[in-house]
C-alpha atoms as a PDB file:
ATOM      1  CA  UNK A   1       0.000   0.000   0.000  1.00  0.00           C
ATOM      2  CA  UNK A   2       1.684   3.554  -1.168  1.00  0.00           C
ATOM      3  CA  UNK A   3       0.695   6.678   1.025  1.00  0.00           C
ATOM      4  CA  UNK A   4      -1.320   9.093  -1.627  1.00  0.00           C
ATOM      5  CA  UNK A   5      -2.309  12.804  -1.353  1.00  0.00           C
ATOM      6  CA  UNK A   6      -5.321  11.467   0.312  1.00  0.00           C
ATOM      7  CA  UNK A   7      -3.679  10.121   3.115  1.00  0.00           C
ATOM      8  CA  UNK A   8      -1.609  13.339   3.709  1.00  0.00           C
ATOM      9  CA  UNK A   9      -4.949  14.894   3.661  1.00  0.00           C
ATOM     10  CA  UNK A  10      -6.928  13.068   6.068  1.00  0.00           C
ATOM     11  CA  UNK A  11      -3.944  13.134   8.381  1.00  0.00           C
ATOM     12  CA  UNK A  12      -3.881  17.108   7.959  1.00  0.00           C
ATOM     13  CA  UNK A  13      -7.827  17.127   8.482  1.00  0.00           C
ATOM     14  CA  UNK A  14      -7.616  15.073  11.226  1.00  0.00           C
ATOM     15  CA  UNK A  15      -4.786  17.209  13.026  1.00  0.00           C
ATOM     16  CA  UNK A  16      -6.675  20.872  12.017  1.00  0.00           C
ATOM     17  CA  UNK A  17      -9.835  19.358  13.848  1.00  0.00           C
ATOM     18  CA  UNK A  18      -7.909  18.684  16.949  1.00  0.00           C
ATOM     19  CA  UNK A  19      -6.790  22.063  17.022  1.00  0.00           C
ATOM     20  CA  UNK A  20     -10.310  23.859  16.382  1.00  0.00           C
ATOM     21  CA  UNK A  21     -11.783  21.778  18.933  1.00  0.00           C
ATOM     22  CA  UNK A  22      -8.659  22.753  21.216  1.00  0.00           C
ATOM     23  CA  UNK A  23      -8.902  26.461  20.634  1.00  0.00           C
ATOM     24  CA  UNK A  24     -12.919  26.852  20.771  1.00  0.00           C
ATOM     25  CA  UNK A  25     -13.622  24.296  23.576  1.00  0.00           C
ATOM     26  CA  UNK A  26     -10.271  25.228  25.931  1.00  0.00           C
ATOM     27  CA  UNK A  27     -10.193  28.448  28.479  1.00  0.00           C
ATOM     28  CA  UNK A  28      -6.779  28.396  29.601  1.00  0.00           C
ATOM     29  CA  UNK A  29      -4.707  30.649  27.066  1.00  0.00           C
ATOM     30  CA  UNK A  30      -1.741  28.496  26.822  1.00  0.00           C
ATOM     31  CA  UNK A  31      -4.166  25.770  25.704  1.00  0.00           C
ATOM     32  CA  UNK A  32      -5.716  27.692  22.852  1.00  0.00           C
ATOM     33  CA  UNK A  33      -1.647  28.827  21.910  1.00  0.00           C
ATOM     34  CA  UNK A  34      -1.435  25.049  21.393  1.00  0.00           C
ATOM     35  CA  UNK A  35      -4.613  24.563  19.396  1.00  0.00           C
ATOM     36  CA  UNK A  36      -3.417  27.356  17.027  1.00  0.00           C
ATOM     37  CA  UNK A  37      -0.119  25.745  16.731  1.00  0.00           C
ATOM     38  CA  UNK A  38      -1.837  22.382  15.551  1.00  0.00           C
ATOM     39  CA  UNK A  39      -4.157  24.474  12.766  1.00  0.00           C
ATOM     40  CA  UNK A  40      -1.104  25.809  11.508  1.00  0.00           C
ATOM     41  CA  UNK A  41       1.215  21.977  11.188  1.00  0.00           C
ATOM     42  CA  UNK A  42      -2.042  21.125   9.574  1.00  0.00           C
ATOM     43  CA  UNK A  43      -1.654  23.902   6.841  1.00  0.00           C
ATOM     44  CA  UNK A  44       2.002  22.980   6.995  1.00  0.00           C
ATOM     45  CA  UNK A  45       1.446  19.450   6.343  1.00  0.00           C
ATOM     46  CA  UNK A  46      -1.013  20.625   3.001  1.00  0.00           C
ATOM     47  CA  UNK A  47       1.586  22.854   1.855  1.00  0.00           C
ATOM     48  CA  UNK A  48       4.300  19.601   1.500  1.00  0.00           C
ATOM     49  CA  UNK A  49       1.999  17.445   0.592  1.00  0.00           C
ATOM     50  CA  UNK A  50       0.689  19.439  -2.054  1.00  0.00           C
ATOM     51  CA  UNK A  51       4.133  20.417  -3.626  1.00  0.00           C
ATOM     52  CA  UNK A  52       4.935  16.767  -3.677  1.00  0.00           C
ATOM     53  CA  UNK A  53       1.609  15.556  -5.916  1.00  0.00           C
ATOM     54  CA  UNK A  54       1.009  18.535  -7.884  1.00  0.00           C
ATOM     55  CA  UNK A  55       4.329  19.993  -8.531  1.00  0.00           C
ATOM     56  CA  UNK A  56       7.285  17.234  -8.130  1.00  0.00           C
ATOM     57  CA  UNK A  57      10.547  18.957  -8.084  1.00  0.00           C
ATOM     58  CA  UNK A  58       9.396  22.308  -7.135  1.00  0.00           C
ATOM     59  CA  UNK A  59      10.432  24.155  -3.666  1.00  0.00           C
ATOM     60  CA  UNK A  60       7.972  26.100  -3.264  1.00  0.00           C
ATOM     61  CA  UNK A  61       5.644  23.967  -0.662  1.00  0.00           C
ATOM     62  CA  UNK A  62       8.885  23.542   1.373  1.00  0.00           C
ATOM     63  CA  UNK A  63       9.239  27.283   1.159  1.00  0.00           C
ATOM     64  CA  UNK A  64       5.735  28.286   2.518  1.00  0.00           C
ATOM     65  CA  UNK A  65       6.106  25.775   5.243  1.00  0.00           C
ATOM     66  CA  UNK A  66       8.995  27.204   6.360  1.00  0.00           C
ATOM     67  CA  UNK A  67       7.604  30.941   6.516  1.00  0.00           C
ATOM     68  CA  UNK A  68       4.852  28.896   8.537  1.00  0.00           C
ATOM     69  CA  UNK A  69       6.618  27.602  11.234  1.00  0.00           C
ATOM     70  CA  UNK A  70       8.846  30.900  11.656  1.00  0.00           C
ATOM     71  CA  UNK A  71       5.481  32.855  11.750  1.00  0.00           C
ATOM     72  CA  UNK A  72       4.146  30.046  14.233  1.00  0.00           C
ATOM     73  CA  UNK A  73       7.642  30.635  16.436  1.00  0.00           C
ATOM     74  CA  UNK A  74       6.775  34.574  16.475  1.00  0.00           C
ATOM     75  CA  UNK A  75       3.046  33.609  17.124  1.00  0.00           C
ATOM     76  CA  UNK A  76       3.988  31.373  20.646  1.00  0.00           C
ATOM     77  CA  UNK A  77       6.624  33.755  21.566  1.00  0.00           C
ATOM     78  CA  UNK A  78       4.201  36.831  21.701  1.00  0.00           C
ATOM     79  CA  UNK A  79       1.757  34.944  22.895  1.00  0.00           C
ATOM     80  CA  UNK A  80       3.495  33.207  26.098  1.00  0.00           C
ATOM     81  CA  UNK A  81       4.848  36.728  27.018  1.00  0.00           C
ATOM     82  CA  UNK A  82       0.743  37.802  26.830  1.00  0.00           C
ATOM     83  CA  UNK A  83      -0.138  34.838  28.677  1.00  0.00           C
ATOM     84  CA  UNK A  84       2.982  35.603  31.424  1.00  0.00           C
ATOM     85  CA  UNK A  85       2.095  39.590  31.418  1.00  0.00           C
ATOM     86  CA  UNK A  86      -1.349  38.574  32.025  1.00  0.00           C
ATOM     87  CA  UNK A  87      -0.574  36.200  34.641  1.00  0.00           C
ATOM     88  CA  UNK A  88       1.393  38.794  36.443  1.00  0.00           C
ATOM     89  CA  UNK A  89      -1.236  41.084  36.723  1.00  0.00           C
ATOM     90  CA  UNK A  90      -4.201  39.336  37.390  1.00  0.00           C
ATOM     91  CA  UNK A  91      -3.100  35.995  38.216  1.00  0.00           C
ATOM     92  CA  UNK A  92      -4.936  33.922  36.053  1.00  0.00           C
ATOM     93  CA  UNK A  93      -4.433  32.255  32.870  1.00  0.00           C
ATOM     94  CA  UNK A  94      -8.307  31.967  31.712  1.00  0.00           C
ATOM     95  CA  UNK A  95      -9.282  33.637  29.103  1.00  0.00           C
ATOM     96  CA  UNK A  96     -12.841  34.575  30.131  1.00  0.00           C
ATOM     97  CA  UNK A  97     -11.151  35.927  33.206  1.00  0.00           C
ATOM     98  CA  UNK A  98      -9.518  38.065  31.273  1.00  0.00           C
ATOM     99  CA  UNK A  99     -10.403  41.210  31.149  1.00  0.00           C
ATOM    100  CA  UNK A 100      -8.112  44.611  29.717  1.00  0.00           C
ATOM    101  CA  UNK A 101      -9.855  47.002  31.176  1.00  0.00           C
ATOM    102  CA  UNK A 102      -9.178  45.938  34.969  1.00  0.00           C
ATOM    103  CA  UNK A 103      -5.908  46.750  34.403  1.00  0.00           C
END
């Protein structure tokens, strides 16, 4: 049996699920950080997978999923120092506790 474009597909399906169900059912920020981190491997995943069946030989796919995982570095780096900031001040991590203007 030879792994198709289907495969990479329902693997890529599977994983963005997980990660909408993590970021719409989860209230701890963190949490939700990590449910946006799974959409985007998801997308990531696509992008290869994509490049591989459509376009053999081509770069590009590679390319975009690198950009992808830099942007999704950035993302959890600005994000944990909201989470810790947040934290700091009002000592919770919930995002429903959350709220700007108490501060």
């Amino acid at each position: 049996m030879e792994v198709g474009l289907t495969h990479y597909l329902a693997v890529s399906a599977l994983l963005f699920c997980l990660g909408l169900f993590g970021v719409l059912t989860r209230r701890n920020a963190v949490a939700i950080l990590m449910g946006i981190e799974l959409i985007l491997n998801a997308a990531n995943i696509n992008f290869v997978a994509f490049n591989k069946y459509v376009s053999p030989g081509a770069v590009s796919g590679q390319i975009f999923a690198l950009v992808v995982i830099t942007l999704a570095a950035c993302e959890a780096a600005v994000g944990l120092a909201l989470v810790m900031a947040a934290y700091r001040g009002l000592e919770t991590a919930y995002v429903d506790e959350i709220n700007l203007m108490k501060w």
